[in-house]
N, C-alpha and C. Protein backbone atom coordinates (compact mmCIF):
# COMPACT_ATOMS: atom_id res chain seq x y z
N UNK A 1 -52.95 -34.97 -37.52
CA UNK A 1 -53.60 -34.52 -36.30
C UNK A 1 -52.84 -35.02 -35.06
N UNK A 2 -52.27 -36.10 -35.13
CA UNK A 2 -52.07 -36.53 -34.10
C UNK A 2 -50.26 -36.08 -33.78
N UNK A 3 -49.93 -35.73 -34.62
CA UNK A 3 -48.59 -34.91 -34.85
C UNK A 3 -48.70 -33.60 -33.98
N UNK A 4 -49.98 -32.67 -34.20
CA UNK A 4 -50.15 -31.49 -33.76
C UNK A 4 -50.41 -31.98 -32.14
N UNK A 5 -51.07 -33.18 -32.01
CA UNK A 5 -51.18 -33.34 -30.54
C UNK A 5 -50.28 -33.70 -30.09
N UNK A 6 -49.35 -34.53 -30.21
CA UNK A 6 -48.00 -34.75 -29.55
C UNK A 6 -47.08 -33.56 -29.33
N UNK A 7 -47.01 -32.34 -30.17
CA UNK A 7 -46.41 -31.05 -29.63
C UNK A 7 -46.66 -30.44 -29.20
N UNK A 8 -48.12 -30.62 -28.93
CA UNK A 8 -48.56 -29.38 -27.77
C UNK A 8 -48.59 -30.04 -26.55
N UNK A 9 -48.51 -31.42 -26.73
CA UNK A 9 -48.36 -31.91 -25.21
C UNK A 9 -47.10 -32.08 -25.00
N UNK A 10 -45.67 -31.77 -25.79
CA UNK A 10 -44.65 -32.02 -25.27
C UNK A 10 -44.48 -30.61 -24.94
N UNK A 11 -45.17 -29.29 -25.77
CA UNK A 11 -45.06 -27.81 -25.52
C UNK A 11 -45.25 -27.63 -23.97
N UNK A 12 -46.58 -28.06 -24.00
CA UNK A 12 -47.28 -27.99 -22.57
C UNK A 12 -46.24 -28.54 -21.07
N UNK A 13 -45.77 -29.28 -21.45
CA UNK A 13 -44.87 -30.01 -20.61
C UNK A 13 -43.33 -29.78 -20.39
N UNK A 14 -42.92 -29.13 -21.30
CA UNK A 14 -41.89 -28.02 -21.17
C UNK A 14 -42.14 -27.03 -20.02
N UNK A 15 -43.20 -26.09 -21.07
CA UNK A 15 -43.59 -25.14 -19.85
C UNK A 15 -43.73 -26.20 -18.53
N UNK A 16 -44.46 -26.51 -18.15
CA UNK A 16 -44.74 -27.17 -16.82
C UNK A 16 -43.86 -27.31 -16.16
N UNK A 17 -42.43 -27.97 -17.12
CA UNK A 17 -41.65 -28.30 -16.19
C UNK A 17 -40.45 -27.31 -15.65
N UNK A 18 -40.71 -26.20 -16.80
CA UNK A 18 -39.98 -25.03 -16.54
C UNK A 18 -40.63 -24.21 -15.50
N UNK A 19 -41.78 -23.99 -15.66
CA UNK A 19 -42.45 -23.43 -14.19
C UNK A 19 -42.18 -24.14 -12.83
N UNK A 20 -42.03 -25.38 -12.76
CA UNK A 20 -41.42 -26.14 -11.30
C UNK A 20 -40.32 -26.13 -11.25
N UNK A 21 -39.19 -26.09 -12.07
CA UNK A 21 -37.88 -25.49 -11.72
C UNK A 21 -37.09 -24.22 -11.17
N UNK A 22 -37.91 -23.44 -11.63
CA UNK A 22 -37.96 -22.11 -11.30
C UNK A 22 -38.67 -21.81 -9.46
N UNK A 23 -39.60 -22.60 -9.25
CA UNK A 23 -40.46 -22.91 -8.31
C UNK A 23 -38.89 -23.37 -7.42
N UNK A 24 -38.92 -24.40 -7.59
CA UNK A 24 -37.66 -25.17 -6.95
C UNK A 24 -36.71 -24.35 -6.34
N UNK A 25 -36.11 -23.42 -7.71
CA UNK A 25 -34.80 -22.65 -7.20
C UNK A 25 -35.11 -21.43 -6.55
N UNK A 26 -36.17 -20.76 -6.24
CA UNK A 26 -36.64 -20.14 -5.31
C UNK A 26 -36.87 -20.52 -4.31
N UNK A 27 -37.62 -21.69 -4.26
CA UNK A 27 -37.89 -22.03 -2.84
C UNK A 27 -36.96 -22.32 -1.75
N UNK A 28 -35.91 -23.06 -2.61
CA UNK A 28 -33.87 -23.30 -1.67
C UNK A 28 -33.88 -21.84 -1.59
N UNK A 29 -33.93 -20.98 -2.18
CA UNK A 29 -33.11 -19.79 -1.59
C UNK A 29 -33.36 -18.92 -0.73
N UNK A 30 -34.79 -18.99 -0.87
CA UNK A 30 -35.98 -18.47 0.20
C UNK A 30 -35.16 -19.34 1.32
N UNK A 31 -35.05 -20.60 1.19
CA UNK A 31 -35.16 -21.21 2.68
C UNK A 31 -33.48 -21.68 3.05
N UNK A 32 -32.59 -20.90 2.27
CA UNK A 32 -31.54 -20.77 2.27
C UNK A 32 -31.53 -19.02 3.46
N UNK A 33 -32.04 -17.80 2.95
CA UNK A 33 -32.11 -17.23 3.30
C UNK A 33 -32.78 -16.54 4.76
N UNK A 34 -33.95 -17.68 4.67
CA UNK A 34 -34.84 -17.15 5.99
C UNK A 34 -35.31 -15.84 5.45
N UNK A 35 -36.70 -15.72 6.86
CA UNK A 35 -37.27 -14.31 6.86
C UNK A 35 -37.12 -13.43 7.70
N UNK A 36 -36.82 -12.42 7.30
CA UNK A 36 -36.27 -11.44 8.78
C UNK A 36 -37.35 -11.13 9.60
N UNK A 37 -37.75 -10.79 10.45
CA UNK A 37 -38.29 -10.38 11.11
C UNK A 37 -38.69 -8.98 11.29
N UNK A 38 -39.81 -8.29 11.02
CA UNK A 38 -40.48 -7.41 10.86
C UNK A 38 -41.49 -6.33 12.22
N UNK A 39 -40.70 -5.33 11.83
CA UNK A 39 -42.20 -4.69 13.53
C UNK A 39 -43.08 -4.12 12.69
N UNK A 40 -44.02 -4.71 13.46
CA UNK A 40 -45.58 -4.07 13.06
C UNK A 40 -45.92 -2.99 14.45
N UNK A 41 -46.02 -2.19 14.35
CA UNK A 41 -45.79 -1.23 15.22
C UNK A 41 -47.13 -0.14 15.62
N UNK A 42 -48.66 -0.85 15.32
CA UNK A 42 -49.94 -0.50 14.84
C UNK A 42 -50.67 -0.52 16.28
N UNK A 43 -52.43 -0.46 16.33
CA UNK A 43 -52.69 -1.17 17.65
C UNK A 43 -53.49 -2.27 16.71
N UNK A 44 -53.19 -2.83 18.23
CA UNK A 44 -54.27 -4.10 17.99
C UNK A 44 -55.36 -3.86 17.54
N UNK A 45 -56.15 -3.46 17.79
CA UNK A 45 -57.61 -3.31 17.03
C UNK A 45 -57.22 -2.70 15.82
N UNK A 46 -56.20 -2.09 15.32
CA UNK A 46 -55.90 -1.74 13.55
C UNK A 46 -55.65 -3.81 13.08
N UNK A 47 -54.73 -4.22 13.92
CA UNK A 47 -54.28 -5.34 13.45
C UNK A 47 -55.70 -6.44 13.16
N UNK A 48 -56.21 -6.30 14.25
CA UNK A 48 -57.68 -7.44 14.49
C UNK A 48 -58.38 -6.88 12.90
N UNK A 49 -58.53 -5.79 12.82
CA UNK A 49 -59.75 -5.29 11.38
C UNK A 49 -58.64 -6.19 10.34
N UNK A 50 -57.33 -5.81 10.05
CA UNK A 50 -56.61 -6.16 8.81
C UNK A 50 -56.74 -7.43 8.57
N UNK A 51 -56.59 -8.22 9.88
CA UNK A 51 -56.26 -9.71 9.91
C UNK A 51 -57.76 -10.40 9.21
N UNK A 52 -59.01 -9.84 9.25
CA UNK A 52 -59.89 -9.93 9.15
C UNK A 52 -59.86 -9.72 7.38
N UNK A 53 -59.45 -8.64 6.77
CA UNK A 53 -59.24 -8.60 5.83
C UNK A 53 -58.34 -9.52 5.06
N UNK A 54 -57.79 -10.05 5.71
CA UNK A 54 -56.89 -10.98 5.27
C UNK A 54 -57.12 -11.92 4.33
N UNK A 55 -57.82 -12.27 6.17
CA UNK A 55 -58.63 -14.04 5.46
C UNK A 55 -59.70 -13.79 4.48
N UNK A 56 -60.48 -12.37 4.01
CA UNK A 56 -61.32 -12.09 3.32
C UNK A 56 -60.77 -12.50 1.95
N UNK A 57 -59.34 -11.92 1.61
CA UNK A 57 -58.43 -11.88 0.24
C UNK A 57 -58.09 -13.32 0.63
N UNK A 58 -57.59 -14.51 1.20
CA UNK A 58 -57.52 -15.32 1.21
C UNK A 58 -58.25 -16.55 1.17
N UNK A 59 -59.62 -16.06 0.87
CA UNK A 59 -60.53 -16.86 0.78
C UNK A 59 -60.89 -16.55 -1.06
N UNK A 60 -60.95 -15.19 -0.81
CA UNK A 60 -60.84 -14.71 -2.14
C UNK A 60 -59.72 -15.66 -3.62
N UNK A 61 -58.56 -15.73 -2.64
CA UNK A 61 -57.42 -16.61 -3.76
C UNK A 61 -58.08 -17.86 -3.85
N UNK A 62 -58.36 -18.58 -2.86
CA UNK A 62 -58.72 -19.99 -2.83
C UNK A 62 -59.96 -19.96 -3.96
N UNK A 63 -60.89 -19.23 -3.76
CA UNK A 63 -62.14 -19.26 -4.73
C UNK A 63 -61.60 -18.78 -6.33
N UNK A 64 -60.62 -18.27 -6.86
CA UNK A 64 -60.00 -18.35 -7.77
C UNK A 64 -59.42 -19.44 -8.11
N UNK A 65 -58.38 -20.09 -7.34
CA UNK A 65 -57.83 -21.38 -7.68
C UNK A 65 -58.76 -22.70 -8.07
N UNK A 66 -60.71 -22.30 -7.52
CA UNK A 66 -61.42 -23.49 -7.78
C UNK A 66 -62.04 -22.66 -8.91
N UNK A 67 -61.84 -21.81 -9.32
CA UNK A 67 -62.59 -21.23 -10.47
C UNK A 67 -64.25 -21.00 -10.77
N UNK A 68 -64.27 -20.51 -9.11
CA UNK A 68 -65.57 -20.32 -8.11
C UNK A 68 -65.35 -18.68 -8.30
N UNK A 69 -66.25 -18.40 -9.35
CA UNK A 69 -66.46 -17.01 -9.39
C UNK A 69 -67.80 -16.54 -7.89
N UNK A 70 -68.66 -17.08 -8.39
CA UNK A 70 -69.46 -16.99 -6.95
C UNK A 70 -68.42 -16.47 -5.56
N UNK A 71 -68.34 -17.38 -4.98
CA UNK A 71 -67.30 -17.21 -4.16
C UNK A 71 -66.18 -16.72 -3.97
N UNK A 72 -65.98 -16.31 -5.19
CA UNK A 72 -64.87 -15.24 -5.62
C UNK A 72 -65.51 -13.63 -5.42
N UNK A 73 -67.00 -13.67 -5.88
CA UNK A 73 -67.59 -12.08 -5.06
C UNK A 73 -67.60 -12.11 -3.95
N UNK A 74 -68.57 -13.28 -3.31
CA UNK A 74 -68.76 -13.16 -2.02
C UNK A 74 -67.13 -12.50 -1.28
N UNK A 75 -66.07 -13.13 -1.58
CA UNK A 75 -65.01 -13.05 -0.98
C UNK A 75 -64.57 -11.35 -0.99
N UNK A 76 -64.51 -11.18 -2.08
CA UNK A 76 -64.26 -9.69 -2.43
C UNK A 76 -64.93 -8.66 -2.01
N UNK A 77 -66.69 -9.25 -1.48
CA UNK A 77 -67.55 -8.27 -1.19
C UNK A 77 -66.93 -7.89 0.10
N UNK A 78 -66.42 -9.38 0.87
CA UNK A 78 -65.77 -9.44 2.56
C UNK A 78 -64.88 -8.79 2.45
N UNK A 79 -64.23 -8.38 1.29
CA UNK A 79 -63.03 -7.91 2.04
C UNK A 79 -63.03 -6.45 1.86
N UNK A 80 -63.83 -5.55 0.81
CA UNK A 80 -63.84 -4.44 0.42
C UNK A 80 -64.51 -3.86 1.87
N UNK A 81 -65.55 -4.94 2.72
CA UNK A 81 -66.25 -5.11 3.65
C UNK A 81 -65.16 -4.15 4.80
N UNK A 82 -64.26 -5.35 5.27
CA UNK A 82 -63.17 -5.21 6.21
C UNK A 82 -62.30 -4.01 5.58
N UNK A 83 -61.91 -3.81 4.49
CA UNK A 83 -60.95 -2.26 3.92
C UNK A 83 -61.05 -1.19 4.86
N UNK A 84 -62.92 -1.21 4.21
CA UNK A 84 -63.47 0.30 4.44
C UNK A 84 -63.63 0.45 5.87
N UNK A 85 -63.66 -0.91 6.26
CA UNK A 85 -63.71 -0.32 7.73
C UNK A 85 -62.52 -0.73 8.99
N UNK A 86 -61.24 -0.60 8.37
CA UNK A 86 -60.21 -0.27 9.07
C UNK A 86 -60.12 0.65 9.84
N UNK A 87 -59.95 0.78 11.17
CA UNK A 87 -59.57 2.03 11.73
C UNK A 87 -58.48 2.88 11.94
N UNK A 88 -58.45 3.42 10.63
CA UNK A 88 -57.18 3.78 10.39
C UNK A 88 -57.10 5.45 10.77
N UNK A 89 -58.22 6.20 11.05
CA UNK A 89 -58.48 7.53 12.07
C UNK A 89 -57.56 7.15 13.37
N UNK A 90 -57.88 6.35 13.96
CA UNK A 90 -57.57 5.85 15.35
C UNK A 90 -55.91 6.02 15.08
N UNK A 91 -55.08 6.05 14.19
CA UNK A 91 -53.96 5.37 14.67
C UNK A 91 -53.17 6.26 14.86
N UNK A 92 -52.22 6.17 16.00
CA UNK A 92 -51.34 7.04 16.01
C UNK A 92 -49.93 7.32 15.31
N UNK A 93 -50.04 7.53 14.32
CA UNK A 93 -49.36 8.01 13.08
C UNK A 93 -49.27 9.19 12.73
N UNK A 94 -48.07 9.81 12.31
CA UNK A 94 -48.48 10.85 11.54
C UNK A 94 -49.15 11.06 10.27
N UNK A 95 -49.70 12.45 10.09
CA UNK A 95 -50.39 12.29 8.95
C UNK A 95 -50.04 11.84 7.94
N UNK A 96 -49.09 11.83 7.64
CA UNK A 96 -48.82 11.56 6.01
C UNK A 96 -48.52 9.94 5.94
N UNK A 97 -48.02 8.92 7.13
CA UNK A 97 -48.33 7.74 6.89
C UNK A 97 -50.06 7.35 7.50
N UNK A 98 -51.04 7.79 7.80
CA UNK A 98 -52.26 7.76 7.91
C UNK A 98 -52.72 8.25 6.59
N UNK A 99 -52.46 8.97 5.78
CA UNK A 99 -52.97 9.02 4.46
C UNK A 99 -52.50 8.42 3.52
N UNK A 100 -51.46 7.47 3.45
CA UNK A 100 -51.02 6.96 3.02
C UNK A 100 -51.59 5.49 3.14
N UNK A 101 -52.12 5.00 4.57
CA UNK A 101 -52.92 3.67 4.54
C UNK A 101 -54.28 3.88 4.67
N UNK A 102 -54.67 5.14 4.50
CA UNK A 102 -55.94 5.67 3.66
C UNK A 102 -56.33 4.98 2.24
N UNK A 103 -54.96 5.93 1.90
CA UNK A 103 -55.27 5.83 0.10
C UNK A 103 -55.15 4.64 -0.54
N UNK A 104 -54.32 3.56 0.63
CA UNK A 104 -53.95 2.24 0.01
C UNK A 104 -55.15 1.22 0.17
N UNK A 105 -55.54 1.58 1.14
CA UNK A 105 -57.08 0.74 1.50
C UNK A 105 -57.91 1.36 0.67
N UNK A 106 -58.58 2.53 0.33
CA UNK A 106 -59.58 2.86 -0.36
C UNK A 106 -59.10 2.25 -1.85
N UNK A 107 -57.71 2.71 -2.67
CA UNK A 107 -57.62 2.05 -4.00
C UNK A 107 -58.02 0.37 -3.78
N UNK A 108 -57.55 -0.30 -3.10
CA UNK A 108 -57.85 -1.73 -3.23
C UNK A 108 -59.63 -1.28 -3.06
N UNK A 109 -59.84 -1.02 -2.16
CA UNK A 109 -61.66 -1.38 -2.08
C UNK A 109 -62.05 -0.55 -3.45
N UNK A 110 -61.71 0.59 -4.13
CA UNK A 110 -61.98 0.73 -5.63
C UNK A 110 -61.93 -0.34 -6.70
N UNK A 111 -60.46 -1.20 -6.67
CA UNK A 111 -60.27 -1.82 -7.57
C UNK A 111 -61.75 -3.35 -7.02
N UNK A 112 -61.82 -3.66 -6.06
CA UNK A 112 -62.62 -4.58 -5.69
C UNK A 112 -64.01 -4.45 -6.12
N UNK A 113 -64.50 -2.99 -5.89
CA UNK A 113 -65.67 -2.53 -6.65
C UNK A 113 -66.11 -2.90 -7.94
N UNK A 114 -64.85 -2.54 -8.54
CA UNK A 114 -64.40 -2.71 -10.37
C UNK A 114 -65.23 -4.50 -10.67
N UNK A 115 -64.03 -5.06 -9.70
CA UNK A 115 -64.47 -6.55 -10.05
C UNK A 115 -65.89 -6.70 -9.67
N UNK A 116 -66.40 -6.59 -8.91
CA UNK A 116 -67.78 -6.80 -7.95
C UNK A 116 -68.76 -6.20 -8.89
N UNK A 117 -68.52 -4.92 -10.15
CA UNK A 117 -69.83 -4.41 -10.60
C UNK A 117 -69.53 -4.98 -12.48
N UNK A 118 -68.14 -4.83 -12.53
CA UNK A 118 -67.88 -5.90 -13.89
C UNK A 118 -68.44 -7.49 -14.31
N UNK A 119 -68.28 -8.08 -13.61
CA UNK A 119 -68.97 -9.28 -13.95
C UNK A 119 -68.53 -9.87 -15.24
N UNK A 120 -67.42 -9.77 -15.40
CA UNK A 120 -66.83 -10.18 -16.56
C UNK A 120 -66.41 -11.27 -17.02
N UNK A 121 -66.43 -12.11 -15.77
CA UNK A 121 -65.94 -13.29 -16.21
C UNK A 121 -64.82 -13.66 -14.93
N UNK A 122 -64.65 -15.04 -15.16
CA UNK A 122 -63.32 -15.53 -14.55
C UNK A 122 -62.04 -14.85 -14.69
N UNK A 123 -61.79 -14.73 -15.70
CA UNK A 123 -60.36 -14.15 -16.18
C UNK A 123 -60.70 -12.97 -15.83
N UNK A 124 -61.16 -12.22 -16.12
CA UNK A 124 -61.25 -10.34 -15.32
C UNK A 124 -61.53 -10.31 -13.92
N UNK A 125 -61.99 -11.23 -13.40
CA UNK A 125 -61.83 -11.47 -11.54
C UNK A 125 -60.73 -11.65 -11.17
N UNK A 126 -59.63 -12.31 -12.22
CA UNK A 126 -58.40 -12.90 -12.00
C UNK A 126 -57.53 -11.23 -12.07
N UNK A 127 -57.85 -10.45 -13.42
CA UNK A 127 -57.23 -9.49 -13.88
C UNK A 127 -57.36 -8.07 -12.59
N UNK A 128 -58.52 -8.30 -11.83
CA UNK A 128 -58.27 -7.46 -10.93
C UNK A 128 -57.93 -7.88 -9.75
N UNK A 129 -57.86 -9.63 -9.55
CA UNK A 129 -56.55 -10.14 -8.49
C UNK A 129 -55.85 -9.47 -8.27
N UNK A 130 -55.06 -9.34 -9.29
CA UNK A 130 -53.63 -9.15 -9.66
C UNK A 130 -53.22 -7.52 -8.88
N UNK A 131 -54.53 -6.87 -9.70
CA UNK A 131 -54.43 -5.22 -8.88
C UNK A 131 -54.36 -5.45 -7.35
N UNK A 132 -55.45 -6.46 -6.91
CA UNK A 132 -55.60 -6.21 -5.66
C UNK A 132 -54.40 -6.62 -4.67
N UNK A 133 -53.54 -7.92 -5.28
CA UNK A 133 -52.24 -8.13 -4.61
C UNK A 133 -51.64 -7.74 -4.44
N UNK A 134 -51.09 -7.08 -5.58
CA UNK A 134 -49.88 -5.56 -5.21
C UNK A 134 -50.18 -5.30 -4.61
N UNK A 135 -51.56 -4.46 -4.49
CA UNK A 135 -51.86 -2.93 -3.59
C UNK A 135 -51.85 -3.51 -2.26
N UNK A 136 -52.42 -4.63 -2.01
CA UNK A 136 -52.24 -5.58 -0.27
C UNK A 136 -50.79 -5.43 -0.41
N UNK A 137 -50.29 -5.99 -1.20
CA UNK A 137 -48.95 -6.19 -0.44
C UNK A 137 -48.19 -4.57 0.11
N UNK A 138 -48.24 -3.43 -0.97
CA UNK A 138 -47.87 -2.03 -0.74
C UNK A 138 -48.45 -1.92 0.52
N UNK A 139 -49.98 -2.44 0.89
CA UNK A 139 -50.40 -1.35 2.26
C UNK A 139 -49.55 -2.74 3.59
N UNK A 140 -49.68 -3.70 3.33
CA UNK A 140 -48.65 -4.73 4.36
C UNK A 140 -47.22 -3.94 4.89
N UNK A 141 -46.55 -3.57 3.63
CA UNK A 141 -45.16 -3.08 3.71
C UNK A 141 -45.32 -1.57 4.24
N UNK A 142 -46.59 -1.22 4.20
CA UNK A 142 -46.83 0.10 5.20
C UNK A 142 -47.19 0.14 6.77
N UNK A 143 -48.15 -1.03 7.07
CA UNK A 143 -48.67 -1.32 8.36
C UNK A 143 -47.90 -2.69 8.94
N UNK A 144 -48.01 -3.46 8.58
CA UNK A 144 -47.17 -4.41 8.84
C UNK A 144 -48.78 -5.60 9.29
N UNK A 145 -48.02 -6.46 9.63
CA UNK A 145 -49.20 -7.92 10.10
C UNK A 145 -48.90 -8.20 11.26
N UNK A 146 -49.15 -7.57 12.87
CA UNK A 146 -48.49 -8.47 14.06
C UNK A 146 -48.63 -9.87 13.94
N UNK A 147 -47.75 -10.28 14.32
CA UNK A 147 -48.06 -11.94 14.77
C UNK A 147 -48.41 -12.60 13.33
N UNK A 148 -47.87 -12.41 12.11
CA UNK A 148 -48.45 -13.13 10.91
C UNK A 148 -46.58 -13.37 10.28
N UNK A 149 -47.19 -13.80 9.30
CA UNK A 149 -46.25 -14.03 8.07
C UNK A 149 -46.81 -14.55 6.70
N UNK A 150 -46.49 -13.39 6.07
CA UNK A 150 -47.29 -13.21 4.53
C UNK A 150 -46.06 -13.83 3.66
N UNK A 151 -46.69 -14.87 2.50
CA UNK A 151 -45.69 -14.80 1.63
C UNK A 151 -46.05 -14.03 0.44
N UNK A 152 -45.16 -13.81 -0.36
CA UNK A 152 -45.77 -13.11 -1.88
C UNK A 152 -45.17 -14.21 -2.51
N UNK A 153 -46.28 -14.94 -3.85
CA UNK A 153 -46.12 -15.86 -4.86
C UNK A 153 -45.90 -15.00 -5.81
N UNK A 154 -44.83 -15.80 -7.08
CA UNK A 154 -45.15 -15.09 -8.46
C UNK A 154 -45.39 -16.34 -9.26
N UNK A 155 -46.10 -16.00 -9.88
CA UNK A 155 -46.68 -17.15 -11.63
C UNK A 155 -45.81 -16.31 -12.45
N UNK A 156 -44.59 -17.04 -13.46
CA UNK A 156 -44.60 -16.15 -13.98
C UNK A 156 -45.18 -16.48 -15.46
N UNK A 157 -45.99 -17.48 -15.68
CA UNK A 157 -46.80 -17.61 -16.87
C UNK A 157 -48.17 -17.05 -16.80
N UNK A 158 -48.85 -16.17 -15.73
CA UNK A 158 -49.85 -15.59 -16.11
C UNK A 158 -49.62 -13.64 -17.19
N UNK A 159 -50.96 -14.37 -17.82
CA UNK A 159 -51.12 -13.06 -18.36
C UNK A 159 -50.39 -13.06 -19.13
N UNK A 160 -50.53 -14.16 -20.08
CA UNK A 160 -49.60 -14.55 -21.09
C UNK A 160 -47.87 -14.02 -21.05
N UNK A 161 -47.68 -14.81 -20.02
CA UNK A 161 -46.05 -14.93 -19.50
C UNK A 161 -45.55 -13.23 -19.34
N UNK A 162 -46.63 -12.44 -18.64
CA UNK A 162 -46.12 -10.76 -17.78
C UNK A 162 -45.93 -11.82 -17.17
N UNK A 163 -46.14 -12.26 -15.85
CA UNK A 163 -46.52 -12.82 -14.77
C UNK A 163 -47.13 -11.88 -13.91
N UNK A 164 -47.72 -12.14 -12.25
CA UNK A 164 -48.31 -11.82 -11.79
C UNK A 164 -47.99 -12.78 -10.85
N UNK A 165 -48.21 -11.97 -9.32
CA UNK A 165 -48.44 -11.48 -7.70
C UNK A 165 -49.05 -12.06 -7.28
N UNK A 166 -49.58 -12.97 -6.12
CA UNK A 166 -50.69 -13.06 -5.36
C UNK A 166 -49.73 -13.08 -3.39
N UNK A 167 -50.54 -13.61 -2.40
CA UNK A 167 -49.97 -13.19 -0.82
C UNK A 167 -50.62 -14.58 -0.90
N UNK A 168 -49.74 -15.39 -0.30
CA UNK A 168 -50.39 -16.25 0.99
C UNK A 168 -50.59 -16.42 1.84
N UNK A 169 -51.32 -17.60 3.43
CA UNK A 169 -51.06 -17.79 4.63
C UNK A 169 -49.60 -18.80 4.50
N UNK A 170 -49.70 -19.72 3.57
CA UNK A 170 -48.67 -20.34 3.57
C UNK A 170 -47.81 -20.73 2.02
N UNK A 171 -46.78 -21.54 2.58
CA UNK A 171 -45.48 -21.66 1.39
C UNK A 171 -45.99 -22.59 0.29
N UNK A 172 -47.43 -23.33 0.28
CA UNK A 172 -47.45 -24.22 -0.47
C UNK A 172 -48.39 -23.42 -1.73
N UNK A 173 -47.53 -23.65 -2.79
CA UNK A 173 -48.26 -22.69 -4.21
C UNK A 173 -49.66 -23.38 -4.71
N UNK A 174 -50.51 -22.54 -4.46
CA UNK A 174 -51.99 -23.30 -5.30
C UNK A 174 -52.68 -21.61 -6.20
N UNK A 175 -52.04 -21.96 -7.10
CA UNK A 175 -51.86 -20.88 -8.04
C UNK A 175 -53.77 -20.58 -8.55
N UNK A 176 -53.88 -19.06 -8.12
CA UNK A 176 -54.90 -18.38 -8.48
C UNK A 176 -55.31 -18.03 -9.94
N UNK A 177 -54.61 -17.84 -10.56
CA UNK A 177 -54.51 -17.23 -11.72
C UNK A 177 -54.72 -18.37 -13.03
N UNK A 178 -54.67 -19.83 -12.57
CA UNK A 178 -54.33 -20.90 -13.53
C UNK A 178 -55.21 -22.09 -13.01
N UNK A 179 -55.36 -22.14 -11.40
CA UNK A 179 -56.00 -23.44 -10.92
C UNK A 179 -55.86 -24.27 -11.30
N UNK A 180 -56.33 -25.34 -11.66
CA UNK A 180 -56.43 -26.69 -11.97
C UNK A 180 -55.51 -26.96 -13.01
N UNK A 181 -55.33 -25.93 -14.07
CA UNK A 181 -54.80 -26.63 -15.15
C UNK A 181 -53.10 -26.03 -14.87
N UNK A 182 -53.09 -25.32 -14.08
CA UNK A 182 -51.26 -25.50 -13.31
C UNK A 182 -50.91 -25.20 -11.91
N UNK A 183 -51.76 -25.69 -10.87
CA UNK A 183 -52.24 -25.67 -9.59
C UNK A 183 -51.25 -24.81 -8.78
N UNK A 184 -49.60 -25.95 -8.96
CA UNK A 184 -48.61 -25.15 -8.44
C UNK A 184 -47.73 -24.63 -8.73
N UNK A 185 -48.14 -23.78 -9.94
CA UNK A 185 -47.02 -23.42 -10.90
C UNK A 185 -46.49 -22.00 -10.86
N UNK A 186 -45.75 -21.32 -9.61
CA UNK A 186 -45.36 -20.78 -9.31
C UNK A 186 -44.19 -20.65 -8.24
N UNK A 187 -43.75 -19.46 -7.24
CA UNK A 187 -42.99 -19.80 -6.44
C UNK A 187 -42.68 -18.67 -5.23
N UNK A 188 -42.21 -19.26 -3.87
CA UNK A 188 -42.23 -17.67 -3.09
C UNK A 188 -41.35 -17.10 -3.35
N UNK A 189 -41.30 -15.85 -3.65
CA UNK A 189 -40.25 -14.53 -3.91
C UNK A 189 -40.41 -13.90 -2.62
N UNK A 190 -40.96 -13.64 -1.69
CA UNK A 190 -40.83 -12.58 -0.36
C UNK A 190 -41.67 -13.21 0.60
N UNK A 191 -40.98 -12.63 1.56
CA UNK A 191 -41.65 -13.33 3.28
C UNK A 191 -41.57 -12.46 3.94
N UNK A 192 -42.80 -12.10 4.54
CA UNK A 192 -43.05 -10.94 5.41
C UNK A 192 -43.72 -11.05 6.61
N UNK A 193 -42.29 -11.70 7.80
CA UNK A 193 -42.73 -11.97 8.97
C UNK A 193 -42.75 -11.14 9.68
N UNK A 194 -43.94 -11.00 10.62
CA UNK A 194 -44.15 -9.88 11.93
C UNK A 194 -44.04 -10.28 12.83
N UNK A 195 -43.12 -9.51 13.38
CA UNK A 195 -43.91 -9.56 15.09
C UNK A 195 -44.99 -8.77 16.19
């Protein structure tokens, strides 16, 4: 017995330490590279609703990382909240990028639904994280964030080593998908500064 426990804790600790290396050599290159600078080119009152949505999904990650499903709806309810009511009629765009941050806001507030009427558990709140990060990040790289800077994290041991996506406010990894039992076990891959 105690054979089987000594290899899964040297297993365990491999991984671990292979996930912070990886962490590491991203993070020099990220900060080798810098972030370019981005126009968000929207109005303000599109920006004020998003930013709002933001912190909704960012409250949302944090309540994942404590493995606060509770607070993991509430969060999701806020933000499907703020989606739907973007004013994205208002903007002066042409149509086809106005239907385009239509369709990207309504799929996330779908996939949010999903989680919100599933009730499945921790891990399926986590599993439609994952949807919901991409699709934030796709409608970001469409509208942009004035005055912000988004990072995108990757884990790449979730979901039994696919990996998986999440956005932050900031560079320090407190991994959604794993919490407690690998807090910062990920790393930034993209920076998406606005002006």
């Amino acid at each position: 017995m105690r054979l089987k426990q000594c290899l899964w804790i040297l297993a365990a600790g491999a991984v671990f330490s292979a996930c912070q290396q990886q962490g590491n050599k991203t993070a020099t290159a990220e900060g080798e590279q810098g972030a370019s600078v981005l126009q968000a080119d929207l109005s303000g009152e599109f920006y004020d609703s998003l930013r709002q949505a933001m912190n909704a999904y960012y409250q949302l990650s944090g309540a994942l990382v404590k493995a606060d499903t509770l607070a993991a709806d509430m969060a999701a309810a806020a933000l499907k909240y703020h989606l739907d009511s973007l004013p994205v009629a208002g903007l002066e765009v042409d149509s086809t990028r106005q239907g385009i941050i239509r369709g990207s806001a309504g799929d996330i507030a779908a996939e949010l639904d999903g989680m919100l009427m599933e009730k499945g558990g921790l891990e399926a709140r986590r599993a439609s994280f994952q949807m919901v990060s991409d699709q934030l990040y796709d409608l970001l790289h469409n509208t942009g964030l004035k005055g912000s800077t988004v990072y995108r994290q990757h884990c790449p041991m979730a979901f039994g080593d696919r990996g998986a996506y999440w956005l932050s406010d900031k560079t320090e990894v407190l991994n959604p998908y794993f919490g407690d039992e690998m807090l910062h076990c990920g790393s930034v891959t993209d920076t998406l500064h606005y002006q």
